[in-house]
Protein backbone atom coordinates (compact mmCIF):
# COMPACT_ATOMS: atom_id res chain seq x y z
CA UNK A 1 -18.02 -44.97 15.59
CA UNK A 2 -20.72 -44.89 12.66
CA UNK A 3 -19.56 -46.02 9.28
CA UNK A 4 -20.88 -44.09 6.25
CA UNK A 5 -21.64 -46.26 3.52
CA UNK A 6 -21.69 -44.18 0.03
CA UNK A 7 -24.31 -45.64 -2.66
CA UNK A 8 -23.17 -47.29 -6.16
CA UNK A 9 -23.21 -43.95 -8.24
CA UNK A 10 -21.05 -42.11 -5.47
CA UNK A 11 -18.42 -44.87 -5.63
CA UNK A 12 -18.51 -45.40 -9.06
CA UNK A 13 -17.36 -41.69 -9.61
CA UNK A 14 -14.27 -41.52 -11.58
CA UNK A 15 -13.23 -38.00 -11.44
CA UNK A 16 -9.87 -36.83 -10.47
CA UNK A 17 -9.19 -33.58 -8.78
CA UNK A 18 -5.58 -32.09 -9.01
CA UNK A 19 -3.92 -28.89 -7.94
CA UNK A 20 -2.59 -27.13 -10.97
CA UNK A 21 -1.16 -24.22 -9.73
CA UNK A 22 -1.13 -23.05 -6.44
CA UNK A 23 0.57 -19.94 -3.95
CA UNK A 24 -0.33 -19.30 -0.12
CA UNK A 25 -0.82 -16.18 1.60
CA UNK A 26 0.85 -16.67 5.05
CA UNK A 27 0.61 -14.07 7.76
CA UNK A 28 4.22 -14.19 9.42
CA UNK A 29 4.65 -12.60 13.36
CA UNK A 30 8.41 -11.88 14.72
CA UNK A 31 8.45 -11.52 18.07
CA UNK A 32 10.95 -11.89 20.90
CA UNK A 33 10.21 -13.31 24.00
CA UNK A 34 8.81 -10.37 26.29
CA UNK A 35 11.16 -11.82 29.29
CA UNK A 36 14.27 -11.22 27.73
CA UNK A 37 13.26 -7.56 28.43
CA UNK A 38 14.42 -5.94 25.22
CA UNK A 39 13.99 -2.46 24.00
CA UNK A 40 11.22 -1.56 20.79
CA UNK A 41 14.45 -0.97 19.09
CA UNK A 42 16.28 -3.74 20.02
CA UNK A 43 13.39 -5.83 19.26
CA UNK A 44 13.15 -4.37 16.05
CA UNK A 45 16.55 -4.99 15.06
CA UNK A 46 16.51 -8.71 15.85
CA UNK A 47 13.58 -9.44 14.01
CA UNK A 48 14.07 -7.31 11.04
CA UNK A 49 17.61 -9.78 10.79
CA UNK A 50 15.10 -12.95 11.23
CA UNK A 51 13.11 -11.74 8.41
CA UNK A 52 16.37 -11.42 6.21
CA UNK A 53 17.44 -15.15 7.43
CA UNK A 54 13.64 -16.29 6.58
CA UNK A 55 14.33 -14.26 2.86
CA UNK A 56 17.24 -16.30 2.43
CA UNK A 57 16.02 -19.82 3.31
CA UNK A 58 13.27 -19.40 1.14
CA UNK A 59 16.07 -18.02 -1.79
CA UNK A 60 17.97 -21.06 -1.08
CA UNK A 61 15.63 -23.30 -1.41
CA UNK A 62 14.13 -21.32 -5.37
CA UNK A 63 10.58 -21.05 -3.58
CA UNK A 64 9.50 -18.20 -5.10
CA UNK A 65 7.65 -15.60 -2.82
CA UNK A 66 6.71 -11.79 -2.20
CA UNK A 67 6.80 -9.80 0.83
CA UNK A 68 3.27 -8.00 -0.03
CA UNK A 69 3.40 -6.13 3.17
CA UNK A 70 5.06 -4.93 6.18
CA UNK A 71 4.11 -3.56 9.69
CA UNK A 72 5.79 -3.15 12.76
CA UNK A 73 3.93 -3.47 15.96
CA UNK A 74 4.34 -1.08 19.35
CA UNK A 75 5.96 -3.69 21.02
CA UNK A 76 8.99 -4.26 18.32
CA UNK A 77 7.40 -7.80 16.66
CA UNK A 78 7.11 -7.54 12.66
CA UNK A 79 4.03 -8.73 10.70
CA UNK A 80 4.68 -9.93 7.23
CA UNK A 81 2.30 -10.83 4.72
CA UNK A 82 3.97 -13.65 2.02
CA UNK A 83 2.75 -14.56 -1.04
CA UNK A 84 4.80 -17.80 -1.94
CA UNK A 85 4.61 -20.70 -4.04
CA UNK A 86 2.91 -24.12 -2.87
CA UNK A 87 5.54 -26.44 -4.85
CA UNK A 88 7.76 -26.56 -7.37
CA UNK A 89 6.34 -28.63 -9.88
CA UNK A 90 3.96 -26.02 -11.87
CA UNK A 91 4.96 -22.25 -13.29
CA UNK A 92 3.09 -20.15 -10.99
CA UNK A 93 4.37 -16.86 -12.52
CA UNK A 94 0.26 -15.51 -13.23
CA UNK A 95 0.23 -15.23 -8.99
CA UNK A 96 3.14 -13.14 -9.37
CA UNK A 97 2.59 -10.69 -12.39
């Protein structure tokens, strides 16, 4: 494997970089296994519960979050879109407002 050697002024380089604030935008699918040969409804109903268990971990746990949208699929699966807080450590209320 090639080493890459940096020159003087690259290494001497004392900057710091540091996440302030930060929130993720995750893209969430529930979906149940197509073998277990559900109905849409069925399907539906199950992972419309695992959304409220996924709600409640992330209550337990204070991260804050927001469902910013919804859609169920033809086949019964759910897609969410969260908006939820990277850490704890900084106020990220401005992602929220």
């Amino acid at each position: 494997m090639k080493q890459i050697s940096l020159s003087h002024s690259a290494r001497s380089v004392q900057t710091l970089k540091r996440v302030k604030a930060a929130c993720i935008l995750q893209t969430l699918v529930f979906a149940q296994k197509p073998e277990m040969g559900y109905s849409k409804e069925r399907c539906l109903q199950l992972n419309k519960e695992e959304i409220e268990l996924y709600k409640a971990t992330l209550e337990r746990s204070k991260t804050r979050f927001q469902i910013v949208d919804t859609a169920e699929q033809e086949d019964g699966s759910v897609i969410i879109y969260v908006k939820k807080q990277y850490n704890d450590k900084i106020d990220v209320s401005e992602y929220f407002d």
